[in-house]
Protein backbone atom coordinates (compact mmCIF):
# COMPACT_ATOMS: atom_id res chain seq x y z
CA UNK A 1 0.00 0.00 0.00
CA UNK A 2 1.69 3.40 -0.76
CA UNK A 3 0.23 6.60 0.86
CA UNK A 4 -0.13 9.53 -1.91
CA UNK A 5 2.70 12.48 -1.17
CA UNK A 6 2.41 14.15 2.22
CA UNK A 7 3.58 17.12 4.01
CA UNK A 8 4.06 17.52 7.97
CA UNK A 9 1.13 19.73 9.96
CA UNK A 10 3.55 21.40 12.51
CA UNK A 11 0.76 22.12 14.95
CA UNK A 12 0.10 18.32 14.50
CA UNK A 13 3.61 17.15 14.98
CA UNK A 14 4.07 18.82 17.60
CA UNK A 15 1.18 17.44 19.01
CA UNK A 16 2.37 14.10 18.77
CA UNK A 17 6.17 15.16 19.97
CA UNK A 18 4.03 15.99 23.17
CA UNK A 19 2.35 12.41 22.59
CA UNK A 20 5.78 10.45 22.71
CA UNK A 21 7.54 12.78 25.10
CA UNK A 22 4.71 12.29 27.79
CA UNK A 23 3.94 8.52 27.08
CA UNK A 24 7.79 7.87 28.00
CA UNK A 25 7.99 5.64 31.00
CA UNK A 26 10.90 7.69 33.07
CA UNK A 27 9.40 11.08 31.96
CA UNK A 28 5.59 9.92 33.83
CA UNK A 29 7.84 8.71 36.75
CA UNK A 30 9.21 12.13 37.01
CA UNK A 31 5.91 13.34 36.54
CA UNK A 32 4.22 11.39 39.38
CA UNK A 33 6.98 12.33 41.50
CA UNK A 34 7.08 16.03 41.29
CA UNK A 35 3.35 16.49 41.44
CA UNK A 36 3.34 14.20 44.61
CA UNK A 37 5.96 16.42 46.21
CA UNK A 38 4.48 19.16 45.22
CA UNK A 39 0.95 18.15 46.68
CA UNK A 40 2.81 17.29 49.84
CA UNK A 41 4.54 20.59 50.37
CA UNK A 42 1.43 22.36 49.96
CA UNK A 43 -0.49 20.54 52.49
CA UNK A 44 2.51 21.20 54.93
CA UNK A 45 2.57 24.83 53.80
CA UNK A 46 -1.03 25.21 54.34
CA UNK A 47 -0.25 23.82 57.91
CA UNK A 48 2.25 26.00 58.69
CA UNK A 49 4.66 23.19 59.11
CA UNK A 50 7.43 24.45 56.42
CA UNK A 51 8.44 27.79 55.17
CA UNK A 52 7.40 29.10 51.77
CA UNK A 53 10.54 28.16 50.24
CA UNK A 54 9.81 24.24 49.76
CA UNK A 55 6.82 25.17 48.23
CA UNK A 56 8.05 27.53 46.22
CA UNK A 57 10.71 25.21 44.66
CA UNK A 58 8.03 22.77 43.85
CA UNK A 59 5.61 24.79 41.76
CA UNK A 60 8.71 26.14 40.07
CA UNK A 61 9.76 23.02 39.16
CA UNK A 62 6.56 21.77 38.33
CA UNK A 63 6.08 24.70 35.78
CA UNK A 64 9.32 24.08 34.35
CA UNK A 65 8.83 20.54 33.61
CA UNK A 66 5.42 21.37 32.13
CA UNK A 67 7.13 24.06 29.68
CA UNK A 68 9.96 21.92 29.16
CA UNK A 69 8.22 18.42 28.10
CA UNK A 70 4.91 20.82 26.51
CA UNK A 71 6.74 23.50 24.55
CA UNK A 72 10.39 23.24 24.63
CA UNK A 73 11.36 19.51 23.73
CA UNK A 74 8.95 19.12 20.64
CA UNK A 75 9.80 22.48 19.24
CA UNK A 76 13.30 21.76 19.19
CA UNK A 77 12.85 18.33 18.09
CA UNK A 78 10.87 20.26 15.54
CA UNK A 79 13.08 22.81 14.31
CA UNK A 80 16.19 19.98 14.36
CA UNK A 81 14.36 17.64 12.08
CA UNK A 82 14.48 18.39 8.38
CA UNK A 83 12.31 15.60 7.79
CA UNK A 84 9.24 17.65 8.98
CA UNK A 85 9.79 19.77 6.43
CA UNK A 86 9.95 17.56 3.31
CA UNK A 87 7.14 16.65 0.88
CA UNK A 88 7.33 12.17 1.67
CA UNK A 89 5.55 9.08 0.47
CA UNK A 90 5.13 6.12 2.25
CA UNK A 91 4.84 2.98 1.25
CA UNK A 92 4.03 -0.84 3.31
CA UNK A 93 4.83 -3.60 1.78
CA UNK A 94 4.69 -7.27 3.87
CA UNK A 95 8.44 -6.95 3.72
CA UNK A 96 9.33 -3.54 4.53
CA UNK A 97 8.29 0.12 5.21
CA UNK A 98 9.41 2.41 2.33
CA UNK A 99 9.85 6.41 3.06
CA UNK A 100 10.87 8.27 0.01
CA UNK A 101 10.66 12.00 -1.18
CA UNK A 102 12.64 14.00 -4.25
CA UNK A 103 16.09 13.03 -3.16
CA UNK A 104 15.90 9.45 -2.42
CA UNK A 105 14.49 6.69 -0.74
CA UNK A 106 14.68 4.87 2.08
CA UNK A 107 13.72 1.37 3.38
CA UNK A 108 13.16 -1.05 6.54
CA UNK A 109 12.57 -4.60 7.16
CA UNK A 110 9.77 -4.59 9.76
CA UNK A 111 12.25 -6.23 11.85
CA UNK A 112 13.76 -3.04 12.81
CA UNK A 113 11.03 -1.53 14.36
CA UNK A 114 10.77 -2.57 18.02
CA UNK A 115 7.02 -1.21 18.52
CA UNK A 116 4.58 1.22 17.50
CA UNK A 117 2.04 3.31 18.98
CA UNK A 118 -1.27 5.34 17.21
CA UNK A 119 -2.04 9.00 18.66
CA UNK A 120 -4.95 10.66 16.91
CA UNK A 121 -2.81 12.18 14.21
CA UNK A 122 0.21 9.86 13.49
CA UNK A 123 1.55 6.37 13.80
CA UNK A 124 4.55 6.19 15.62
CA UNK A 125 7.29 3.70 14.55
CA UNK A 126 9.92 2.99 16.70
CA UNK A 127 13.16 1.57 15.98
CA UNK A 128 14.04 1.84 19.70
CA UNK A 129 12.53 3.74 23.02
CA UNK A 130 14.48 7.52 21.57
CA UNK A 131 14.49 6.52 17.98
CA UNK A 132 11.19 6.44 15.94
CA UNK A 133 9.49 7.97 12.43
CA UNK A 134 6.06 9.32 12.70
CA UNK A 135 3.23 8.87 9.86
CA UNK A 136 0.55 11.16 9.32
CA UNK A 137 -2.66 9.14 9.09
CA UNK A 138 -3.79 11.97 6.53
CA UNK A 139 -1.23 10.51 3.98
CA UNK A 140 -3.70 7.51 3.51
CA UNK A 141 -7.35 7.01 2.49
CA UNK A 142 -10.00 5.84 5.11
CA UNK A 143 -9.58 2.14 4.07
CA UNK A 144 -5.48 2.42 3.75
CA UNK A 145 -5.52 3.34 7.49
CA UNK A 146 -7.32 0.69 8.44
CA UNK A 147 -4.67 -1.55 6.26
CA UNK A 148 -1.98 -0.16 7.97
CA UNK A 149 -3.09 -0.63 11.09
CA UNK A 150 -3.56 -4.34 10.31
CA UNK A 151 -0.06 -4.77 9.01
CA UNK A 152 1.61 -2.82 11.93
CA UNK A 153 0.19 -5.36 14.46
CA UNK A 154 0.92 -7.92 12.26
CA UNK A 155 4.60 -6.78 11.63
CA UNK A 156 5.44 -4.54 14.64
CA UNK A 157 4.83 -5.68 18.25
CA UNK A 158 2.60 -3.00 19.74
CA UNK A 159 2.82 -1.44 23.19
């Protein structure tokens, strides 16, 4: 199945930047554990058993984690990657996923994807947990998606 030629949304990629950033295991850990500390140095705050600095640091750091993983990360990803600005093509094969665009081409053997995971724009294929390529659903029709999905799980173990 080949998708027709396709251009990056940036307001979509980023979206899904946001999608793989925040779906990373250590990233939710760090998460969890800044909001909990953060919950727990208001309550003693709010009776008077610390100072205002404790608290302080945790909302700070709380809002700098937000801006970091929500607006910093994907836009530098973003502006890094030429490959969000190219015009590409996909195409699925059973033996390979093809990526190609006026330069060149490039393949894979579905072995060297390690997983995959759909957000509401993209599907994400990963080669490893920091390493993955990102298809725009809107590259195929309403029956190619469905296709797709079928040979991802078929091809790429899903997590």
């Amino acid at each position: 199945m080949t998708s027709q030629f396709f251009t990056y949304n940036k307001q979509k990629v980023i979206q899904a930047l946001r999608y793989h950033f925040i779906s990373r295991r250590e990233i939710k850990i760090m998460i969890i554990l800044v909001n909990v500390f953060a919950i727990i140095t208001a309550g003693l705050f709010f009776f008077k058993k610390i100072l205002p600095l404790p608290f302080l640091v945790s909302s700070v750091l709380w809002f700098v984690l937000m801006i970091t993983f929500w607006y910093l990360l994907p836009n530098m990803v973003y502006k890094k990657a030429a490959t969000f600005r190219d015009r590409l093509k996909a195409t699925l094969t059973n033996d390979e996923f093809r990526i190609e665009n006026e330069r060149g081409s490039r393949s894979w053997p579905w072995s060297d994807f390690s997983t995959w995971i759909e957000s509401p724009y993209f599907f994400h294929l990963y080669f490893n947990s920091r390493s993955f390529f990102i298809v725009p659903k809107d590259a195929f029709t309403d029956d190619d998606v469905h296709e797709a999905r079928k040979l991802f799980r078929e091809k790429i173990a899903s997590s």
